[in-house]
Structures are given as structure tokens and as C-alpha cells.
N, C-alpha and C. Protein backbone atom coordinates (compact mmCIF):
# COMPACT_ATOMS: atom_id res chain seq x y z
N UNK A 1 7.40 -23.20 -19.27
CA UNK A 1 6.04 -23.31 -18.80
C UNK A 1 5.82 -22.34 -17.65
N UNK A 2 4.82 -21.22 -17.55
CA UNK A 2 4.53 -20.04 -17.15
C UNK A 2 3.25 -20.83 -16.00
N UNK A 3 3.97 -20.97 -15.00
CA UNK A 3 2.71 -21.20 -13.28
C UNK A 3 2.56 -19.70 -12.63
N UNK A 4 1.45 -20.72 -12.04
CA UNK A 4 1.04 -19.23 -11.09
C UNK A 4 2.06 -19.72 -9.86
N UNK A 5 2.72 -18.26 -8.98
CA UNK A 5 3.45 -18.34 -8.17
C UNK A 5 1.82 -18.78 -6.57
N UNK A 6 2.77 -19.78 -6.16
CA UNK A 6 1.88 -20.33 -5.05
C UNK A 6 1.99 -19.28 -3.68
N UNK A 7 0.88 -18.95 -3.25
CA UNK A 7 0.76 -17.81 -2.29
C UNK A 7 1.07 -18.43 -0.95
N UNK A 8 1.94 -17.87 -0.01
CA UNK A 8 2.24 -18.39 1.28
C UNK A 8 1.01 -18.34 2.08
N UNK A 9 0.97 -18.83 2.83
CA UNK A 9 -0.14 -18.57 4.17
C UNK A 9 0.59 -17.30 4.68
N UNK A 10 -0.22 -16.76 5.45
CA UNK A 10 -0.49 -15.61 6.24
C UNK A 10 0.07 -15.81 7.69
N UNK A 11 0.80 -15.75 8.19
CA UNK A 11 1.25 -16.15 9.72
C UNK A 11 0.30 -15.60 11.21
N UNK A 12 0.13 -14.49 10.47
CA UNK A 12 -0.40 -13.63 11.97
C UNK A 12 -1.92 -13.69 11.86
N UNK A 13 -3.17 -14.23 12.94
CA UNK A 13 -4.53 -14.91 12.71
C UNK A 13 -5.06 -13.70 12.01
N UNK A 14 -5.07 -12.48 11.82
CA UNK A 14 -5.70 -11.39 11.64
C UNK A 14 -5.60 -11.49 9.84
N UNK A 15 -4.27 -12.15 9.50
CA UNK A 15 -4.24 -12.02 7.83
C UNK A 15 -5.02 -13.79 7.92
N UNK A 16 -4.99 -14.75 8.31
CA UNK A 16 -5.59 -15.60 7.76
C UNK A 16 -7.00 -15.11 8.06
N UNK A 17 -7.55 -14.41 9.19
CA UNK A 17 -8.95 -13.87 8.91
C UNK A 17 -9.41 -13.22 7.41
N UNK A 18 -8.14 -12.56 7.29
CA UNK A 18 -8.50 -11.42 5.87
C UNK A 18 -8.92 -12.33 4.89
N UNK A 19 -7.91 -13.12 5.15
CA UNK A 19 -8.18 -14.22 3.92
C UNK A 19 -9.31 -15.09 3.57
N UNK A 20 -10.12 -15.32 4.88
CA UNK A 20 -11.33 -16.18 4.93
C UNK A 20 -11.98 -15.39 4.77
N UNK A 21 -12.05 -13.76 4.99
CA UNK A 21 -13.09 -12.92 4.50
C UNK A 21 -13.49 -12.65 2.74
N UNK A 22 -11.96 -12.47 2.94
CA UNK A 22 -11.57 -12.48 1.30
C UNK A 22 -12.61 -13.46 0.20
N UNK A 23 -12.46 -14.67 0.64
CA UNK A 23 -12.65 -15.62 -0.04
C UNK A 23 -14.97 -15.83 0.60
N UNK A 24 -15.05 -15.25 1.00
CA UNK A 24 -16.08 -15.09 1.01
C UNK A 24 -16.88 -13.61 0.49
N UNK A 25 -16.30 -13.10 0.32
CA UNK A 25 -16.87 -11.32 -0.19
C UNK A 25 -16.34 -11.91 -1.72
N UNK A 26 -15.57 -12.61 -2.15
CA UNK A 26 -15.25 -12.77 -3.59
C UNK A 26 -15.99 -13.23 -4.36
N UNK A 27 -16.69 -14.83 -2.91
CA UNK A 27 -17.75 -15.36 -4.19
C UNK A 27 -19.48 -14.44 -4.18
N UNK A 28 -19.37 -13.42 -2.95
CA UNK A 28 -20.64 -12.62 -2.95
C UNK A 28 -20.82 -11.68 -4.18
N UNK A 29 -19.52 -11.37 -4.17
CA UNK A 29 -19.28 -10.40 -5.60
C UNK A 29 -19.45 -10.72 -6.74
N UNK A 30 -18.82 -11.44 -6.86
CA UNK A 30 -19.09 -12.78 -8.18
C UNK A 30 -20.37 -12.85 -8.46
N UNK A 31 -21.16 -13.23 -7.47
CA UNK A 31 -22.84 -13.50 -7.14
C UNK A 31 -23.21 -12.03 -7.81
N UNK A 32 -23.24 -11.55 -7.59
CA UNK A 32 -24.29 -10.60 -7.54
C UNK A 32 -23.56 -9.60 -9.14
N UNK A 33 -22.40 -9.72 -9.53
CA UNK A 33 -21.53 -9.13 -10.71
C UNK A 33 -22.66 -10.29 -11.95
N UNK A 34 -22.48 -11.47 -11.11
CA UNK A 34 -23.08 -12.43 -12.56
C UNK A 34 -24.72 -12.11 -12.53
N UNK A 35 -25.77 -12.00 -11.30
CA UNK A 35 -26.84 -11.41 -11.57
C UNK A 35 -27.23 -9.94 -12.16
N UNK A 36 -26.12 -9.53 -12.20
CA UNK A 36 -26.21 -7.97 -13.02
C UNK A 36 -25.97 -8.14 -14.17
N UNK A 37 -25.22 -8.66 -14.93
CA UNK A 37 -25.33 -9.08 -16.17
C UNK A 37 -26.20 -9.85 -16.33
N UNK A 38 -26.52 -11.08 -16.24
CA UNK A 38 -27.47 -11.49 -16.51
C UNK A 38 -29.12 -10.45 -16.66
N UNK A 39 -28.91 -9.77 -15.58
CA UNK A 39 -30.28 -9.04 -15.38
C UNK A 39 -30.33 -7.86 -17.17
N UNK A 40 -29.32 -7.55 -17.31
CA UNK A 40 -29.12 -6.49 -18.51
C UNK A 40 -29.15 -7.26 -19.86
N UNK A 41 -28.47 -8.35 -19.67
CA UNK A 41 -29.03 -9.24 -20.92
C UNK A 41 -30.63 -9.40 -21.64
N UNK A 42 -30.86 -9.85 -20.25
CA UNK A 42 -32.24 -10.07 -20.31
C UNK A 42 -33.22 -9.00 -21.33
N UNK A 43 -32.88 -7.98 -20.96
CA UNK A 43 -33.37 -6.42 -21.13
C UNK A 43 -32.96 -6.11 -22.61
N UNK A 44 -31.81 -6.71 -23.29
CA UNK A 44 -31.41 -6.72 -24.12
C UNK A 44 -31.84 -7.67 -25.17
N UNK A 45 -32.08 -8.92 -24.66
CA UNK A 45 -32.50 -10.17 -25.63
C UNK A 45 -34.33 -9.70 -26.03
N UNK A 46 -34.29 -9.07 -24.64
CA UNK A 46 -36.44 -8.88 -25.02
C UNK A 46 -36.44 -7.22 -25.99
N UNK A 47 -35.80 -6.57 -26.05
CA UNK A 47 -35.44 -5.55 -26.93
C UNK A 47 -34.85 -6.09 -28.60
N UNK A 48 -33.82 -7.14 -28.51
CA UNK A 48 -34.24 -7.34 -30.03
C UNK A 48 -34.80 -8.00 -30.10
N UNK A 49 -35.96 -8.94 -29.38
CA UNK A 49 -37.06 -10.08 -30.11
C UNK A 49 -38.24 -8.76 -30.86
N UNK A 50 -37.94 -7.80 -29.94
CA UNK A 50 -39.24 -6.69 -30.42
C UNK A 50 -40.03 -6.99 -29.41
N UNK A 51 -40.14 -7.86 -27.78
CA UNK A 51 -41.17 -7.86 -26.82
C UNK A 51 -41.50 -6.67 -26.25
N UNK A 52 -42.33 -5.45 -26.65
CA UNK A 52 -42.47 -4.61 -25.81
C UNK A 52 -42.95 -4.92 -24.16
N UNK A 53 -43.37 -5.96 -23.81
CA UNK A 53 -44.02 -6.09 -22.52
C UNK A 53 -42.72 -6.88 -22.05
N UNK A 54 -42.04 -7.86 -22.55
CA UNK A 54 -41.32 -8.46 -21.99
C UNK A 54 -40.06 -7.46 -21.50
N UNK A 55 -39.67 -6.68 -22.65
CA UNK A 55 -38.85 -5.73 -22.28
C UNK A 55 -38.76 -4.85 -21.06
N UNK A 56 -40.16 -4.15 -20.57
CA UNK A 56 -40.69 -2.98 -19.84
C UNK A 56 -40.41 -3.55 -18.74
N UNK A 57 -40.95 -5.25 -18.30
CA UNK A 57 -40.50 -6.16 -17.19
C UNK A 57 -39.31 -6.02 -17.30
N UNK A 58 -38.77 -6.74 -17.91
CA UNK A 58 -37.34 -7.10 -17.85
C UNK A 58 -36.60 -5.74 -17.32
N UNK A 59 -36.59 -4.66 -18.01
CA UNK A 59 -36.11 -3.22 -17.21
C UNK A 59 -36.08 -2.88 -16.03
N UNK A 60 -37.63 -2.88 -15.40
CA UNK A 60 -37.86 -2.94 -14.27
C UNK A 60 -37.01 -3.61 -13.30
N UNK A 61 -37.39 -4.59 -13.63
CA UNK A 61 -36.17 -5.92 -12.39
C UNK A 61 -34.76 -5.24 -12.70
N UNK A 62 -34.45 -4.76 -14.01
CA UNK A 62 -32.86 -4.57 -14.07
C UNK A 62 -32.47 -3.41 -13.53
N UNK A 63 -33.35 -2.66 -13.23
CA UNK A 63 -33.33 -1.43 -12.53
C UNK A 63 -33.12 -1.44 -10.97
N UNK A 64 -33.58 -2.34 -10.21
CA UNK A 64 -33.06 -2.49 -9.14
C UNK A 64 -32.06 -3.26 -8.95
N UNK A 65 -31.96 -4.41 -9.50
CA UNK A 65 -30.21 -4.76 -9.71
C UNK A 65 -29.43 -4.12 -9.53
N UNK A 66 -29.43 -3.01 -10.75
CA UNK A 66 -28.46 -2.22 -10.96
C UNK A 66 -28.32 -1.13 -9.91
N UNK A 67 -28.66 -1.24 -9.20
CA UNK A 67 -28.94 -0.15 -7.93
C UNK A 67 -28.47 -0.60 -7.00
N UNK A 68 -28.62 -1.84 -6.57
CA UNK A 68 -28.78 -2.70 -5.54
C UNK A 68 -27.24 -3.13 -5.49
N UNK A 69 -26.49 -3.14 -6.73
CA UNK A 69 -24.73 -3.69 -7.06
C UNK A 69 -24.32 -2.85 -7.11
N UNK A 70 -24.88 -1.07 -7.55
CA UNK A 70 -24.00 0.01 -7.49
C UNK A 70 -24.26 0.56 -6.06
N UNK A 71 -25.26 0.04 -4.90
CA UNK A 71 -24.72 0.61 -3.73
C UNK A 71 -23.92 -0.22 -2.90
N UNK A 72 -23.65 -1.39 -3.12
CA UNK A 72 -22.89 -2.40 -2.81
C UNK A 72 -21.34 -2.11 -3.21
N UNK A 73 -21.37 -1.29 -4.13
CA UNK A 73 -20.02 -0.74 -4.35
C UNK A 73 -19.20 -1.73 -5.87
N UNK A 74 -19.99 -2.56 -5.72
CA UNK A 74 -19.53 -3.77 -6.65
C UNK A 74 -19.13 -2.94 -8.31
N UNK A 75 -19.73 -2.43 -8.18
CA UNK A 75 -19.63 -1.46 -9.73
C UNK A 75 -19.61 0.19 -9.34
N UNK A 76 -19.24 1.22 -9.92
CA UNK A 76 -19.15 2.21 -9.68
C UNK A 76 -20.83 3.09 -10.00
N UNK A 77 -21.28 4.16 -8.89
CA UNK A 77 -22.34 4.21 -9.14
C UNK A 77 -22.81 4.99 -10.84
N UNK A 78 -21.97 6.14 -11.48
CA UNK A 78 -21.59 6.47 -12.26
C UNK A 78 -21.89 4.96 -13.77
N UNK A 79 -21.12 3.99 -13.68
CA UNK A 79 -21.48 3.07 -14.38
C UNK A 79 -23.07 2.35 -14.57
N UNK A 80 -23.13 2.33 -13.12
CA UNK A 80 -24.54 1.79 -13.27
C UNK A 80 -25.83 2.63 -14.13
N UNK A 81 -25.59 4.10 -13.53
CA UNK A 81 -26.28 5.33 -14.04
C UNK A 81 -26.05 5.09 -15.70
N UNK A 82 -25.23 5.02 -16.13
CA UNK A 82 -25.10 4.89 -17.35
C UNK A 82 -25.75 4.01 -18.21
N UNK A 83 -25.61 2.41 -17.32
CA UNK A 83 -26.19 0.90 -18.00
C UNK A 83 -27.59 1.51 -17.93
N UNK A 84 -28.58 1.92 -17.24
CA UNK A 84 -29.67 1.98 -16.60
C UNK A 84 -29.91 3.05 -17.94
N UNK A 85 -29.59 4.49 -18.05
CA UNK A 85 -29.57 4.97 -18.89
C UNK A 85 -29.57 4.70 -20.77
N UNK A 86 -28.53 3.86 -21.42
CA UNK A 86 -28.81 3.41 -22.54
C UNK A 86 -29.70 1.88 -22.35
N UNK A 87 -29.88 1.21 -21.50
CA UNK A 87 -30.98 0.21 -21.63
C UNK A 87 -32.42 1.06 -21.57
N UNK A 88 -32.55 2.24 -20.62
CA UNK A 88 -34.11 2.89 -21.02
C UNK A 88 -34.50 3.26 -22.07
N UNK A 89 -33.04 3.80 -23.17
CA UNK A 89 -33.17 4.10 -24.37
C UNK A 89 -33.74 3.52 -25.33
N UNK A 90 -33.10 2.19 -24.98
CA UNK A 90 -32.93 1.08 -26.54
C UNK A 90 -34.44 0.81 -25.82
N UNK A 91 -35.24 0.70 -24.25
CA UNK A 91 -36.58 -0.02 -24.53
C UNK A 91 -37.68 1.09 -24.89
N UNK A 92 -37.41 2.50 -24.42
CA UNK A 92 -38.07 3.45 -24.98
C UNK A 92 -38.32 3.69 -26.61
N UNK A 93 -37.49 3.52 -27.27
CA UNK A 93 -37.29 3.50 -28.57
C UNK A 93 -37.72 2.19 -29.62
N UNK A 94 -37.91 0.47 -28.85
CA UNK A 94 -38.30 -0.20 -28.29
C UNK A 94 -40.42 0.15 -28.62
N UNK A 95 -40.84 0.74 -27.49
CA UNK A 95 -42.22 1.35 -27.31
C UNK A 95 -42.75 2.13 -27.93
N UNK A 96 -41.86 3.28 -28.59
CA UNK A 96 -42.36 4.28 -29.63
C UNK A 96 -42.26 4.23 -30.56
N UNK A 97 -41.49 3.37 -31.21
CA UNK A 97 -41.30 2.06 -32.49
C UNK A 97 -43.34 1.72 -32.90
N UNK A 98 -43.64 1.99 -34.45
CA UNK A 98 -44.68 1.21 -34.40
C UNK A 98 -44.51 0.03 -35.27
């Protein structure tokens, strides 16, 4: 039976600081990693219903997300450029669709 090895405490106050930082920048990250997906979903689910209006919204908002987590560092900015990039596609294509 395969455990996780149990992590010692930190002796010196500066690593148990790290650690309380740690554990707070983890769940911010988390936060804001799960509102970025979510936000691209979104953008995605209103692209195959065929909502052109719901879509154009939905982009919008995902557009600053995605900005907002790639200057946060949370994602690389390069990646984000990219998500932002094939989601304008699929809603452009999306709009010029008759």
C-alpha cells in the first residue's frame, strides 16, 4: 500500500511563514485557474448551442479573465494569447455562419 510520505514541519519561523503563504496563494490560484476554465467553457457551450449573442457575451467576459490570470502569472501569457485566439475563431465563425 503506496502513502503519501508525511511532510515535517519547518523549524525556522521564516519556512513555517512560507508555508502559511503557500497555503494561501494555492487556494488563490486554484480560485482564479477554476474561474478561467469555467469562463472558456462557457464560450464554448454558447458556440455549440449556435447562441450568437450568448457567445459574443460570453467571449467578452472570457477575455478579461484570461488576461487578468495571464498577468497574475497563473498561466503563461503565450497560453492565454492562444485560448483567447482559437475561442475568437470558433465565435467568429460562430457569426459569419448563416
Amino acid at each position: 500500500m503506496a502513502t503519501k510520505a508525511k511532510k515535517k514541519n519547518p523549524r525556522l519561523a521564516s519556512g513555517r511563514k512560507r508555508v502559511r503563504q503557500d497555503v494561501k496563494i494555492n487556494a488563490a490560484n486554484t480560485s482564479l485557474r477554476s474561474k478561467y476554465r469555467t469562463a472558456v467553457k462557457n464560450v464554448e457551450k454558447a458556440v455549440l448551442a449556435g447562441d450568437k449573442d450568448k457567445a459574443t457575451a460570453a467571449f467578452a467576459i472570457a477575455q478579461s479573465v484570461v488576461d487578468s490570470v495571464a498577468d497574475k502569472g497563473i498561466f503563461h501569457k503565450n497560453k492565454a494569447a492562444r485560448d483567447k485566439s482559437r475561442l475568437s475563431t470558433k465565435v467568429k465563425a460562430l457569426v459569419l455562419a448563416k
